[in-house]
Protein backbone atom coordinates (compact mmCIF):
# COMPACT_ATOMS: atom_id res chain seq x y z
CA UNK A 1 3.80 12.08 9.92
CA UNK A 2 6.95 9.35 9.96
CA UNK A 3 7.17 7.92 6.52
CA UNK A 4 8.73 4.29 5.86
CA UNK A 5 10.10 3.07 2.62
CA UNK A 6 9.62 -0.23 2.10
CA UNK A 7 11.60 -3.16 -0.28
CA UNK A 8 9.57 -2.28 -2.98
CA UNK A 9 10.57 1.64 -2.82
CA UNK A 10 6.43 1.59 -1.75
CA UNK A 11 6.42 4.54 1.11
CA UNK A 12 3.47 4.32 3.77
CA UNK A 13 3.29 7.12 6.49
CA UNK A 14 2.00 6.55 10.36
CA UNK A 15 0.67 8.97 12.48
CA UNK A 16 1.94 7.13 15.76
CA UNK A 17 4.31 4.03 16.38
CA UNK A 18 2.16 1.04 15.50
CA UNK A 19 0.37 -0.89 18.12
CA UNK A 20 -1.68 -3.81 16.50
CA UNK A 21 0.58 -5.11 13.54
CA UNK A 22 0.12 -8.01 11.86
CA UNK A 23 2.80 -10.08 10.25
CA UNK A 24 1.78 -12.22 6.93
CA UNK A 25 5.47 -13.39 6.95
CA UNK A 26 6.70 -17.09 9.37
CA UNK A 27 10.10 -15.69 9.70
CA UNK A 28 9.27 -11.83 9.90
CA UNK A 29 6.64 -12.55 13.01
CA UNK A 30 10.09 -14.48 14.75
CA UNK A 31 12.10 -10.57 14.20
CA UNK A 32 9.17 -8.89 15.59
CA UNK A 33 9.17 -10.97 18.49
CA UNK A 34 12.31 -10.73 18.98
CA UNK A 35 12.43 -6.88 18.63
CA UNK A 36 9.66 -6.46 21.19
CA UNK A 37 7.30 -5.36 19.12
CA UNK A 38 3.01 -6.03 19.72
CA UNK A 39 1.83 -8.06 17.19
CA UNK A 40 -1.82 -8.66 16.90
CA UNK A 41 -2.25 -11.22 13.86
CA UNK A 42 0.02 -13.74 12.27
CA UNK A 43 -0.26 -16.81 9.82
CA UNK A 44 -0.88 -20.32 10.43
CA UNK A 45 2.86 -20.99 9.08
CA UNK A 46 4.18 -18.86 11.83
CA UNK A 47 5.13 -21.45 14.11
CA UNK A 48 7.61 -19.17 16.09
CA UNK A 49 7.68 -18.39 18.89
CA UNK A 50 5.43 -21.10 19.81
CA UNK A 51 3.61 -18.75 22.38
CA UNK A 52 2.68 -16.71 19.81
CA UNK A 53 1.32 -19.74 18.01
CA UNK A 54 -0.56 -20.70 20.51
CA UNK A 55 -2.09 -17.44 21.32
CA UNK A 56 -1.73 -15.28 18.78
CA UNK A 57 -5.10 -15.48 16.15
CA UNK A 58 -4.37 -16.68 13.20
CA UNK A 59 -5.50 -14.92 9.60
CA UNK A 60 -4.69 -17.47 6.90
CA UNK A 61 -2.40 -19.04 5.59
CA UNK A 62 0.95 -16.42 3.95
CA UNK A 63 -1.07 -16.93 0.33
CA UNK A 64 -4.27 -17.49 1.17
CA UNK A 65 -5.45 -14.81 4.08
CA UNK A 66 -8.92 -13.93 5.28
CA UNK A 67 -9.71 -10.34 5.13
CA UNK A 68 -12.71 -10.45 7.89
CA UNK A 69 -10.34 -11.80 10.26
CA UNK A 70 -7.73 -9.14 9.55
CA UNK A 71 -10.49 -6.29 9.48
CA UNK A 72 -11.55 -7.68 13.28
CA UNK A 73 -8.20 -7.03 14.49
CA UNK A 74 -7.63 -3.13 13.41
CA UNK A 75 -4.25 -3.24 12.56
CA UNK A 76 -2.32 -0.07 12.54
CA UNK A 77 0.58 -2.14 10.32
CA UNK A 78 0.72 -5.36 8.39
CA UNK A 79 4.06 -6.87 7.49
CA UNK A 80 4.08 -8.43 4.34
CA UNK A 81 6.86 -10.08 1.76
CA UNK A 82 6.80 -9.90 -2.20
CA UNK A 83 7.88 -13.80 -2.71
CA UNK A 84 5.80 -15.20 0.58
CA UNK A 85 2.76 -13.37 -0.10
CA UNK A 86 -0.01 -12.99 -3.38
CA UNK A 87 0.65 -9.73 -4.62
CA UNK A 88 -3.26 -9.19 -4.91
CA UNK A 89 -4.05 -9.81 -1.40
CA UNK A 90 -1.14 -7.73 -0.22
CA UNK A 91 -2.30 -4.58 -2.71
CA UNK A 92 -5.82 -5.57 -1.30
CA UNK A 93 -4.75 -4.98 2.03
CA UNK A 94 -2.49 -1.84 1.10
CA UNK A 95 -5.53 -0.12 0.14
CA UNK A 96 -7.26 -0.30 3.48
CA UNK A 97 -3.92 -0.30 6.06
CA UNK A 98 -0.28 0.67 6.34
CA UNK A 99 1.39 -2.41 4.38
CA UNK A 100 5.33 -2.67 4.89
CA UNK A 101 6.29 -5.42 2.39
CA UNK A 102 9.89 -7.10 2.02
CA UNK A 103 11.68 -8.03 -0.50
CA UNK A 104 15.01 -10.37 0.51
CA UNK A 105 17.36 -12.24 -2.35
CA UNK A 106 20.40 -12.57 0.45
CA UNK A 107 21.85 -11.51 3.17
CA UNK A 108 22.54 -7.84 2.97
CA UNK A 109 18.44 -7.40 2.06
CA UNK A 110 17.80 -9.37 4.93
CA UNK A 111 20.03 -7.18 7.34
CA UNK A 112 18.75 -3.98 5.42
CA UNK A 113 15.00 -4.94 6.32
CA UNK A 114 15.77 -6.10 9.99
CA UNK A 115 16.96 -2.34 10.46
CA UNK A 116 14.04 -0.78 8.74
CA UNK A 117 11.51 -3.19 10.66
CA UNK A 118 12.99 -1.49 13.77
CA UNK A 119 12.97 2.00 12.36
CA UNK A 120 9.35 1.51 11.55
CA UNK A 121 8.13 -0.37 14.78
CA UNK A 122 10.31 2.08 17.02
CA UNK A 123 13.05 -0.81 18.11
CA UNK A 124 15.92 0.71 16.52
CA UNK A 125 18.90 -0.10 18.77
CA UNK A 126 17.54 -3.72 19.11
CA UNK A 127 17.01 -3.97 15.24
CA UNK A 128 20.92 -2.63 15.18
CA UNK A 129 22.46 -4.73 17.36
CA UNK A 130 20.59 -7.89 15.87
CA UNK A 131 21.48 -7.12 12.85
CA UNK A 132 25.50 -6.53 13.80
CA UNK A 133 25.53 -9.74 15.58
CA UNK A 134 24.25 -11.61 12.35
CA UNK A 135 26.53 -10.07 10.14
CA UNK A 136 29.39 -11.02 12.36
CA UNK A 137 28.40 -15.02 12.62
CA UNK A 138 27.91 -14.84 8.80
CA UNK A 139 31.55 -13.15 8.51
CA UNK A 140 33.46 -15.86 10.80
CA UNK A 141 31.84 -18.41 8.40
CA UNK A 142 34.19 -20.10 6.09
CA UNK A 143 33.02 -21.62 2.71
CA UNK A 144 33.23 -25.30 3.02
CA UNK A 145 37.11 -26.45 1.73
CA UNK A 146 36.30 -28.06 -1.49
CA UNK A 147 33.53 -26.91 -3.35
CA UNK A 148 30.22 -29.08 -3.28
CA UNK A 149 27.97 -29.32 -6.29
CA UNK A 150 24.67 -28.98 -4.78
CA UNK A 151 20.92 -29.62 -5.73
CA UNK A 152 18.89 -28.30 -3.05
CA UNK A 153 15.11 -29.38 -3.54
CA UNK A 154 12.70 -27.60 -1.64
CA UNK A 155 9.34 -29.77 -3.22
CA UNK A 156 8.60 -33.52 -4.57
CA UNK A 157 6.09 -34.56 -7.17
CA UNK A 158 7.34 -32.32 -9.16
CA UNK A 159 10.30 -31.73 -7.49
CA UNK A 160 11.86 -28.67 -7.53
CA UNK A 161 14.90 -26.91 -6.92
CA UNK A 162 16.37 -23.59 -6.04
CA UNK A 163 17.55 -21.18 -8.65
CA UNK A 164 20.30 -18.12 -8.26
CA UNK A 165 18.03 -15.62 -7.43
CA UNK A 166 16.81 -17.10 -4.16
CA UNK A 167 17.41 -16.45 -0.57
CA UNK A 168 18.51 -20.27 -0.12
CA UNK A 169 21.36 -19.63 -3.00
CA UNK A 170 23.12 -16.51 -1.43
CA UNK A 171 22.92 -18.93 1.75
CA UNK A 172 24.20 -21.76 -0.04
CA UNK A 173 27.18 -19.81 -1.43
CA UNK A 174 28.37 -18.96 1.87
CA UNK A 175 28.61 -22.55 3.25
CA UNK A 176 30.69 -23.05 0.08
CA UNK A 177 28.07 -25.26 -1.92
CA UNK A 178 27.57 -24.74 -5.99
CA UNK A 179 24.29 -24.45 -6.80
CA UNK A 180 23.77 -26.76 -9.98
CA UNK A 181 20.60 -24.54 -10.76
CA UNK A 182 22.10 -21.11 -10.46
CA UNK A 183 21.74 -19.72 -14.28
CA UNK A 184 17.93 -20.40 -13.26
CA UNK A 185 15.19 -18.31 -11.45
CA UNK A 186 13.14 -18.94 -8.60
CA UNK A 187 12.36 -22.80 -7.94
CA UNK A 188 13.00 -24.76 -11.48
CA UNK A 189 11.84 -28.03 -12.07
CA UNK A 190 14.12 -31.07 -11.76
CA UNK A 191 14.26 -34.32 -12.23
CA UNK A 192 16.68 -36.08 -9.39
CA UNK A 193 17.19 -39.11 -11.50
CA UNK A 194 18.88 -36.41 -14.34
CA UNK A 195 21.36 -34.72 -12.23
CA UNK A 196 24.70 -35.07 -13.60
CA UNK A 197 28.37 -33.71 -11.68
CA UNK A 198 26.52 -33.86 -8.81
CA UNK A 199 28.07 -33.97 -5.21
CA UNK A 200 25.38 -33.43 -2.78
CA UNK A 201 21.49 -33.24 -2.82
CA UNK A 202 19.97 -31.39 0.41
CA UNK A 203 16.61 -32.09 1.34
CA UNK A 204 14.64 -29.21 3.14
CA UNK A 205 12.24 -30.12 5.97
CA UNK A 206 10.26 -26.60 4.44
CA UNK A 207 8.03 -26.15 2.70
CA UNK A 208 7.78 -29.73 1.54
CA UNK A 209 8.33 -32.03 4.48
CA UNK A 210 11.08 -34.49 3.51
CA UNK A 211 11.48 -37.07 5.74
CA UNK A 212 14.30 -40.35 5.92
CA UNK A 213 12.48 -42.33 3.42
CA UNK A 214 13.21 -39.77 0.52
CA UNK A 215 16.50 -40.06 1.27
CA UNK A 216 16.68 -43.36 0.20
CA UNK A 217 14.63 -42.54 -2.96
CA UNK A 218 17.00 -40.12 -4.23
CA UNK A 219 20.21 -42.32 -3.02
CA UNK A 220 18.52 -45.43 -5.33
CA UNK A 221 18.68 -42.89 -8.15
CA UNK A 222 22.12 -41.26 -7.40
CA UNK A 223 24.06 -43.92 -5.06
CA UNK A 224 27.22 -41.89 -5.46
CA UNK A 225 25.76 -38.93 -4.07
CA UNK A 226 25.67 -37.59 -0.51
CA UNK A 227 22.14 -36.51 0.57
CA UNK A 228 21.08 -35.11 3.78
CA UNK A 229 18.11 -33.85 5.55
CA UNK A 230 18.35 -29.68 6.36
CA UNK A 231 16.39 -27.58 7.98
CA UNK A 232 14.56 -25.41 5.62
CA UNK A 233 13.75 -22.41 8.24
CA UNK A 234 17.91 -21.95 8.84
CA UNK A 235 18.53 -22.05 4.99
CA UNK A 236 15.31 -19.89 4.64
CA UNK A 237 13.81 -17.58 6.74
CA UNK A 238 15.50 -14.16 6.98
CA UNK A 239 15.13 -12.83 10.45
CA UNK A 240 16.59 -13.23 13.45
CA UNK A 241 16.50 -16.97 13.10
CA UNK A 242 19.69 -16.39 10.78
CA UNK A 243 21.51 -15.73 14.12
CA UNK A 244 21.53 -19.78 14.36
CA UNK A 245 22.42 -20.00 10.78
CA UNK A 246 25.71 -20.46 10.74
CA UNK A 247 27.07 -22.80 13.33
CA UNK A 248 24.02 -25.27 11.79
CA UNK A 249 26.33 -24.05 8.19
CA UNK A 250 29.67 -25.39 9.84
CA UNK A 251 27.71 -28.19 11.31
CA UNK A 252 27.12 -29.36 7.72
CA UNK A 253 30.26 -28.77 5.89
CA UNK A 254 31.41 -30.66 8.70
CA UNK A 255 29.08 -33.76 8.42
CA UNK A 256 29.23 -33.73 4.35
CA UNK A 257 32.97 -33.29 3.61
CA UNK A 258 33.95 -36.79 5.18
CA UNK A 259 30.88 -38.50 3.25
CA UNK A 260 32.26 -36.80 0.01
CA UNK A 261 36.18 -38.53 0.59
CA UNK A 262 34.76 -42.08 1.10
CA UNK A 263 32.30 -41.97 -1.94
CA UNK A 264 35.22 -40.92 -4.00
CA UNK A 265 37.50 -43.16 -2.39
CA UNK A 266 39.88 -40.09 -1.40
C-alpha cells in the first residue's frame, strides 16, 4: 500500500486514492478544491469556495470538531494542521482514520505540502504546477523600498501580535516589513499604546475581525503611525489562495510608503 509522510514525519498508508476526505484546515479545503479533489467534510471556518460552504456538511469548528459527525461521513482521509488544529482531537482522529497533518512556518513548507497534498490525493501535476506558479509571483515580489517597522495584530482585548516563527512573519518579510515581535514565538501579547520605533500597525480582518473603528483606536494611541486594515486570509492561509498574495503585497507597499513620507514630513 502507498505510504504518505506527513509535516510531522507521521507516515499513514492507503490502500486506494482517497474518496471521502475531510479537511479540518479553512485554507487547506481552498487547495483541495482547487486540486480537484472530493471532499466530504470541512469546518465551519472554511468559507472557501463558497459552494462548498454552502453544501458541504460541516464538522466543527478547526479546534473544536464533533466526532459523530465525522464518523457519519466515513472518511478515507482527514486533512489536518499542527497550529490550526488541538493536537488531541487530531491524535483522536488518527487513531480511527488516515490523518495527513501540516505543519507550515513559510513559504517553502507551504509549497512542500501543496505537492505532497497532490501526491497523496492523486493530483500531482495540478499540485506541481500550482505550486510553480506561486513560487514565481512570490519571486517577482520586491521587498517594499525602505524598510517598515511593523506590528501586525491578529487579536484585541488582549491584543496580540505575531512572533518570528509564524506563517504571517515569513510573509511579512517578503513585502519588506520588520516585524517588531520577531525574537518572539507564536502570537505575544502587546500592548499598542507601548510600541516604540514603530512605522506601521496592520490590522487583520482574521481571526479577530477588525473593522474602521479600531483604526482610529490605535491611531489615538500612536498618531504618528500608519495603520491599515489587511486581509488576514492573504497574509495567512497557505494554499492556493497565496496565488493572490502578492499583487495584494505590492498593493500595500504601494498604499503605505506615501503615508510613511508625509508623517515624517519627507
Amino acid at each position: 500500500m502507498p505510504a504518505f509522510t506527513d509535516q510531522l514525519g507521521r507516515t499513514i498508508t492507503l490502500d486506494r486514492p482517497p474518496s471521502r476526505i475531510i479537511s479540518l484546515v479553512p485554507s487547506q479545503t481552498e487547495l483541495l478544491y482547487d486540486l480537484g479533489a472530493n471532499v466530504v467534510g470541512l469546518t465551519k471556518f472554511c468559507v472557501h469556495p463558497s459552494a462548498w460552504f454552502r453544501e458541504k456538511p460541516r464538522i466543527g469548528g478547526t479546534k473544536q470538531i464533533r466526532p459523530d459527525s465525522i464518523a457519519r461521513l466515513h472518511p478515507d482521509l482527514i486533512i489536518a494542521n499542527k497550529e490550526e488544529n488541538d493536537r488531541d482531537q487530531v491524535e483522536a482522529l488518527a487513531a480511527k482514520y488516515p490523518v495527513w497533518v501540516s505543519d507550515v512556518r513559510n513559504l517553502a513548507d507551504a509549497l512542500a505540502m501543496i505537492r505532497s497534498v497532490g501526491e497523496i490525493v492523486g493530483r500531482v501535476p495540478k499540485a506541481q504546477s500550482l505550486a510553480a506558479d506561486i513560487e514565481k509571483a512570490f519571486s517577482n515580489l520586491q521587498p517594499a523600498a525602505r524598510p517598515l517597522r511593523t506590528a501586525y495584530f491578529i487579536w484585541r482585548n488582549p491584543w496580540m501580535s505575531t512572533g518570528g516563527d509564524t506563517f504571517i512573519h515569513d510573509m511579512l518579510q517578503r513585502c519588506g516589513f520588520t516585524n517588531l515581535f520577531s525574537t518572539q514565538s507564536r502570537y505575544p501579547i502587546v500592548e499598542p499604546a507601548a510600541l516604540t520605533n514603530c512605522d506601521l500597525v496592520l490590522l487583520s480582518s482574521e481571526p479577530y475581525p477588525f473593522r474602521d473603528k479600531h483604526i482610529a483606536e490605535i491611531q489615538d494611541m500612536l498618531p504618528d503611525v500608519i495603520v491599515r486594515l489587511v486581509d488576514g486570509e492573504l497574509f495567512s492561509w497557505y494554499g492556493s489562495r497565496l496565488l493572490q498574495a502578492p499583487d495584494y503585497f505590492r498593493s500595500l507597499q504601494a498604499a503605505c510608503l506615501p503615508d510613511l513620507r508625509k508623517n515624517n514630513d519627507l
